[in-house]
C-alpha atoms as a PDB file:
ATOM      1  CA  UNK A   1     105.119 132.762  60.319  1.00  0.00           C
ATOM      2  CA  UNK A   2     102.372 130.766  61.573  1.00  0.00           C
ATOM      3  CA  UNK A   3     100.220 128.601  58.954  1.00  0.00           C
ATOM      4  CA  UNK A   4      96.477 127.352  59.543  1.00  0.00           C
ATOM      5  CA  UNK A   5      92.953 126.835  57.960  1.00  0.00           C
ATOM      6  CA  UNK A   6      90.425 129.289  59.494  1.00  0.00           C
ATOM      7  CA  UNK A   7      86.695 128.808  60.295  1.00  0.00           C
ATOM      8  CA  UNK A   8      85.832 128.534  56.549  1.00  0.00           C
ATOM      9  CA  UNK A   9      89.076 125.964  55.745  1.00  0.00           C
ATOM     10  CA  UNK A  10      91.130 128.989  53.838  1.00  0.00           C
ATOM     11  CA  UNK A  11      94.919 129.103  53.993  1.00  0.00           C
ATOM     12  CA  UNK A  12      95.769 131.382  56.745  1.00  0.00           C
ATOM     13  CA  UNK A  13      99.802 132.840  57.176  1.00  0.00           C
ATOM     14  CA  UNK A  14      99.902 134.976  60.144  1.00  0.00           C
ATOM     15  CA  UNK A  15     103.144 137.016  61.187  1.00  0.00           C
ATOM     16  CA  UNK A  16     103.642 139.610  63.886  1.00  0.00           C
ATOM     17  CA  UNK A  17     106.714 141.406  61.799  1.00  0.00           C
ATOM     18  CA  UNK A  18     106.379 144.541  60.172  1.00  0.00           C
ATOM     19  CA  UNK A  19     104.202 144.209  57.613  1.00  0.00           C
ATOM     20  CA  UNK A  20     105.060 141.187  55.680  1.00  0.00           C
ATOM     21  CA  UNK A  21     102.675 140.412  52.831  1.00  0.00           C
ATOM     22  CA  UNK A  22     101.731 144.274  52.024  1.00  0.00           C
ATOM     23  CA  UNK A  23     102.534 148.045  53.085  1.00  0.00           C
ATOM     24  CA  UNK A  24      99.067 148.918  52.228  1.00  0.00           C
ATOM     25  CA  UNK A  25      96.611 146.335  53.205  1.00  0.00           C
ATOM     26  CA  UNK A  26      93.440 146.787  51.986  1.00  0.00           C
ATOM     27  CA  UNK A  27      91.473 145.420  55.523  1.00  0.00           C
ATOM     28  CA  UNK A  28      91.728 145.889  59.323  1.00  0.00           C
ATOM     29  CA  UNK A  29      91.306 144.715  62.573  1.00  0.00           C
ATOM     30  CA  UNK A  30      91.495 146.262  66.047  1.00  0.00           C
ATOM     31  CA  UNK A  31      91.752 144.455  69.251  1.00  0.00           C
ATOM     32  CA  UNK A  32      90.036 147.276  71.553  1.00  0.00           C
ATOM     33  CA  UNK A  33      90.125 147.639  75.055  1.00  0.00           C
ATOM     34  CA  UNK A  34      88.248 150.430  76.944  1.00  0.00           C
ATOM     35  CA  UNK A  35      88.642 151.313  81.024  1.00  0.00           C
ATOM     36  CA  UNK A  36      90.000 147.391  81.019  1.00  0.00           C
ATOM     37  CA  UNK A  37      87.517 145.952  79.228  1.00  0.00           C
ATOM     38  CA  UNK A  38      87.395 144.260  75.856  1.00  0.00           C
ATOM     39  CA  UNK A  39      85.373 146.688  73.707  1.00  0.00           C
ATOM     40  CA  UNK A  40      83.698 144.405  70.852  1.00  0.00           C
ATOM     41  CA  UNK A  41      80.522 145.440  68.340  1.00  0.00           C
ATOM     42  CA  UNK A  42      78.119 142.995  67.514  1.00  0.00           C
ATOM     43  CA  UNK A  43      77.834 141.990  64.042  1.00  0.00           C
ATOM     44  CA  UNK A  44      74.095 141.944  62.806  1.00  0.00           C
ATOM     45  CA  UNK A  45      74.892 138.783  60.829  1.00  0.00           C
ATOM     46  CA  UNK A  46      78.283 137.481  62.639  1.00  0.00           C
ATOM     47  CA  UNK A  47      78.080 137.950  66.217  1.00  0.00           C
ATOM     48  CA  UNK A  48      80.055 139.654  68.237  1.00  0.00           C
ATOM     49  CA  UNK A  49      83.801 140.516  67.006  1.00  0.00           C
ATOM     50  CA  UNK A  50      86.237 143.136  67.600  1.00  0.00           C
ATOM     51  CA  UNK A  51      85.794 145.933  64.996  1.00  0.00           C
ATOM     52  CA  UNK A  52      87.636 146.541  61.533  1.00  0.00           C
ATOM     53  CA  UNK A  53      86.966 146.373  58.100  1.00  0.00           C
ATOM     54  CA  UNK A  54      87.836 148.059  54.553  1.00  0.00           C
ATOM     55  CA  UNK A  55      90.548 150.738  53.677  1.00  0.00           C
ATOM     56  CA  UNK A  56      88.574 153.389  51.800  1.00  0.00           C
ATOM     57  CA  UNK A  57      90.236 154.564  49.091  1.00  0.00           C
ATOM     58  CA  UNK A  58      92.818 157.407  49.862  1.00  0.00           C
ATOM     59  CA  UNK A  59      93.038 156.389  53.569  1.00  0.00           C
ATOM     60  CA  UNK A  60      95.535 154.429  55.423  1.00  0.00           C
ATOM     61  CA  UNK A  61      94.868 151.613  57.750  1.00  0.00           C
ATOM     62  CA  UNK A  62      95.566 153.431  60.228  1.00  0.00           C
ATOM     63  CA  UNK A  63      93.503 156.143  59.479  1.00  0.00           C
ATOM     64  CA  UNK A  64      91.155 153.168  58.773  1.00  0.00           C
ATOM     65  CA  UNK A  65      91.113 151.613  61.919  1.00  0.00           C
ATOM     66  CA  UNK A  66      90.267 154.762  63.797  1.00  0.00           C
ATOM     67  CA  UNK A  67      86.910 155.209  61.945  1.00  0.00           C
ATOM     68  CA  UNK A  68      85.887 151.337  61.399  1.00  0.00           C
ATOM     69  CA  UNK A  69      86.197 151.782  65.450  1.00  0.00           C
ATOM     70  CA  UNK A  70      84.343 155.092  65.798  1.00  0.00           C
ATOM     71  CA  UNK A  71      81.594 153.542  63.168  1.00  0.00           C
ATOM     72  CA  UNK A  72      81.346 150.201  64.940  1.00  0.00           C
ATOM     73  CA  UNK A  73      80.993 150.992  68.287  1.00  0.00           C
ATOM     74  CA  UNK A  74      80.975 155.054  68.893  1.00  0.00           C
ATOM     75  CA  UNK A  75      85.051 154.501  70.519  1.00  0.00           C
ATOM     76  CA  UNK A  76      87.658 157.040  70.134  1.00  0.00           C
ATOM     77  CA  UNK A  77      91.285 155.568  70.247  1.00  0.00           C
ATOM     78  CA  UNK A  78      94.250 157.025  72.509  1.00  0.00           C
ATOM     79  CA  UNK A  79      96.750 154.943  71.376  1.00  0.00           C
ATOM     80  CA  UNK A  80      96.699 152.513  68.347  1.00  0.00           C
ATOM     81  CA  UNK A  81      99.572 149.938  67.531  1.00  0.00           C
ATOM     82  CA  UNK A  82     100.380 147.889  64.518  1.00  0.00           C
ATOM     83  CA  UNK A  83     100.234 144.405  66.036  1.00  0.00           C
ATOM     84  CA  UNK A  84     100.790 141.970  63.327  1.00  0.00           C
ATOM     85  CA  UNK A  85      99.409 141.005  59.845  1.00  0.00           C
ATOM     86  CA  UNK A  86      97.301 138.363  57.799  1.00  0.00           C
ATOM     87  CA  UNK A  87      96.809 137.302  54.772  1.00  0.00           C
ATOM     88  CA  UNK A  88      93.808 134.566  53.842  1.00  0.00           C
ATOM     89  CA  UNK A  89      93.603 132.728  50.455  1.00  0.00           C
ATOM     90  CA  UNK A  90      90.074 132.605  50.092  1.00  0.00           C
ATOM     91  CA  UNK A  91      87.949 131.180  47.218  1.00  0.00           C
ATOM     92  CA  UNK A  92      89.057 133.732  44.316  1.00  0.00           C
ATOM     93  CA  UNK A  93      90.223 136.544  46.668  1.00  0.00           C
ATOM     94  CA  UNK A  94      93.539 137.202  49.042  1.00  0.00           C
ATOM     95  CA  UNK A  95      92.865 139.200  51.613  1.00  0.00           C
ATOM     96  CA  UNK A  96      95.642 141.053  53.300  1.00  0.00           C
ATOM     97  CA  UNK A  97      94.565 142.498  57.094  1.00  0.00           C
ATOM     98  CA  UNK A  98      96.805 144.690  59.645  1.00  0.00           C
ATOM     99  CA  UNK A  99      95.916 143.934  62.911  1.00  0.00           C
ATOM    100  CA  UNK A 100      95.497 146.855  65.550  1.00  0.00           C
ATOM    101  CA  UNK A 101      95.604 146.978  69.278  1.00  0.00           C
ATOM    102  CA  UNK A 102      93.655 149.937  70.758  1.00  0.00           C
ATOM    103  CA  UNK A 103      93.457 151.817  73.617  1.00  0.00           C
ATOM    104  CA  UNK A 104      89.758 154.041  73.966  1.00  0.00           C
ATOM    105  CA  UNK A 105      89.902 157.141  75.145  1.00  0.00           C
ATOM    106  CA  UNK A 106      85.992 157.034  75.499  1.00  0.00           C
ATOM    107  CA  UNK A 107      82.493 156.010  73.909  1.00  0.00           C
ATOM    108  CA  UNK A 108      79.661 158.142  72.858  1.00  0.00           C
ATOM    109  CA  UNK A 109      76.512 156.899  72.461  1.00  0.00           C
ATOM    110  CA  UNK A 110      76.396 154.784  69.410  1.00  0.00           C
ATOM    111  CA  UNK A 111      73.121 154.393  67.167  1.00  0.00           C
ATOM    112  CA  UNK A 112      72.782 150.745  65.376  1.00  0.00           C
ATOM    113  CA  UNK A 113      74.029 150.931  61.608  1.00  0.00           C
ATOM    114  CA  UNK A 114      73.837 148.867  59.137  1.00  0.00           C
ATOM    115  CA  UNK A 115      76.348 146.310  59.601  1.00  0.00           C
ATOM    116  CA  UNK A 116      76.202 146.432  63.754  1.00  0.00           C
ATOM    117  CA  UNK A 117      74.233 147.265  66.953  1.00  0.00           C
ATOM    118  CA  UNK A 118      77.158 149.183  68.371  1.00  0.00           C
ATOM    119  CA  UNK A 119      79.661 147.991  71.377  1.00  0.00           C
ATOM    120  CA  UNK A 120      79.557 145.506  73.457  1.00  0.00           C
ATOM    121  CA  UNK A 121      82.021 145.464  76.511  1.00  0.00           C
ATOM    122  CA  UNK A 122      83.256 142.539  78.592  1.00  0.00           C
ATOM    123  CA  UNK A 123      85.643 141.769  81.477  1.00  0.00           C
ATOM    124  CA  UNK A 124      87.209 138.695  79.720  1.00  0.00           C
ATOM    125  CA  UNK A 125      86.703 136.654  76.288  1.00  0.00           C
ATOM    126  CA  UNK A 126      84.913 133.490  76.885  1.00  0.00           C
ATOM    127  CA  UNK A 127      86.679 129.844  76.788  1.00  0.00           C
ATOM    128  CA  UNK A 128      86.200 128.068  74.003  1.00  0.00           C
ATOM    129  CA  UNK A 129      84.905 130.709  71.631  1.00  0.00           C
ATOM    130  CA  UNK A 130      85.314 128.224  68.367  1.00  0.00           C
ATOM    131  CA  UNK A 131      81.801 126.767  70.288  1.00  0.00           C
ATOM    132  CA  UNK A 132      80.386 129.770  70.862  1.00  0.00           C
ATOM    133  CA  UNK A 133      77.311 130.586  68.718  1.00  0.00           C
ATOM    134  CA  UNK A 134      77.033 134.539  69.894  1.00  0.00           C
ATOM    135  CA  UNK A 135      80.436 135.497  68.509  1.00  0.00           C
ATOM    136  CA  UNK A 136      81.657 135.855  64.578  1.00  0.00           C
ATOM    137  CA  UNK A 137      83.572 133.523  62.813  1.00  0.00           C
ATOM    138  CA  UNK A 138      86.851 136.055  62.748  1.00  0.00           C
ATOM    139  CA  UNK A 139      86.715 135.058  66.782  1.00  0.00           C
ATOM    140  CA  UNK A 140      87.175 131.533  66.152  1.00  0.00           C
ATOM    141  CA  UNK A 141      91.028 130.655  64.633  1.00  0.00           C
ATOM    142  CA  UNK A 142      94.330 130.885  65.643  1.00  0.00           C
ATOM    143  CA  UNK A 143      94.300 134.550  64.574  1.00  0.00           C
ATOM    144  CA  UNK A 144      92.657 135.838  67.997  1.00  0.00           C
ATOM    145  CA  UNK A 145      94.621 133.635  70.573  1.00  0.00           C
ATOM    146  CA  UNK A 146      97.898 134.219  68.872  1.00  0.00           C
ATOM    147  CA  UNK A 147      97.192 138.026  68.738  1.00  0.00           C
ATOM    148  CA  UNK A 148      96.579 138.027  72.715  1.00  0.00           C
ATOM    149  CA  UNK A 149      99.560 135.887  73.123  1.00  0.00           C
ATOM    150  CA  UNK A 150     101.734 138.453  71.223  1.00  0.00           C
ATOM    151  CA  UNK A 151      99.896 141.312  73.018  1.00  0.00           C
ATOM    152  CA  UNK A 152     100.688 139.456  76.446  1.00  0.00           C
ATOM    153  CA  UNK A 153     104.451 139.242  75.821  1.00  0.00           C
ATOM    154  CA  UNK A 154     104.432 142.916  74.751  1.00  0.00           C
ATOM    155  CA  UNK A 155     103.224 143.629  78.088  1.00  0.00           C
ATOM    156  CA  UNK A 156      99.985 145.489  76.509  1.00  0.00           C
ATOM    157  CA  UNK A 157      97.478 143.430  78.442  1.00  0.00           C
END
């Protein structure tokens, strides 16, 4: 279990066993790469960040992560794995998030919604994102880095 403050100083426990604070989380998030590139969407208010979001009711996370990255950036995933989970202690809410590592199969053409302007690929995440102004604050704690650690060791990128 690894312990932190994020970007906005909440309580952060991160652990890459099988799901350790919840069995139905009621977030995602999906590290997404596509033809060997990172495959982000850009946040209208956040930046740029790898998609996810809510579990609608009567859907898994799974099922979840497949459409936050089909909204977000028009991707359709070969191959999804359960990477790890988080859980913040925000300011009157816990929020529980299972993160994803996905392989695209392919894009279509993506019109801008209302959250984002679609996807946004690159050949490698920039140093130093915490002083990056172009990306979203979910880029910028120990959640990211120790994700692509994990994801390193596992031989998935």
């Amino acid at each position: 279990m690894i312990r932190f403050l994020d970007y906005y100083q909440n309580q952060v426990e991160l652990s890459f066993d099988d799901h350790p604070f919840s069995t139905k989380p009621l977030h995602v998030w999906v590290i997404a790469v596509y033809e060997g590139k990172w495959l982000l969407t850009h946040h209208k208010q956040r930046g740029y960040e790898f998609p996810g979001g809510k579990v609608e009711p009567g859907e898994t996370a799974e099922e979840a992560a497949r459409r936050e990255v089909m909204e977000e950036t028009g991707g359709s995933i070969a191959s999804l794995a359960y990477i790890g989970q988080y859980r913040v202690e925000g300011r009157g809410d816990t929020i529980i998030k299972n993160i994803y590592f996905a392989e695209i199969e392919s894009l279509v053409p993506h019109l801008a919604v209302d959250e984002t302007d679609g996807a946004f690929l690159l050949d490698d995440l920039p140093q130093r994102l915490d002083a990056n102004r172009k990306y979203s604050f979910m880029m910028k704690d120990r959640v990211l880095p120790e994700t692509l650690r994990v994801l390193a060791e596992r031989r998935l990128v």
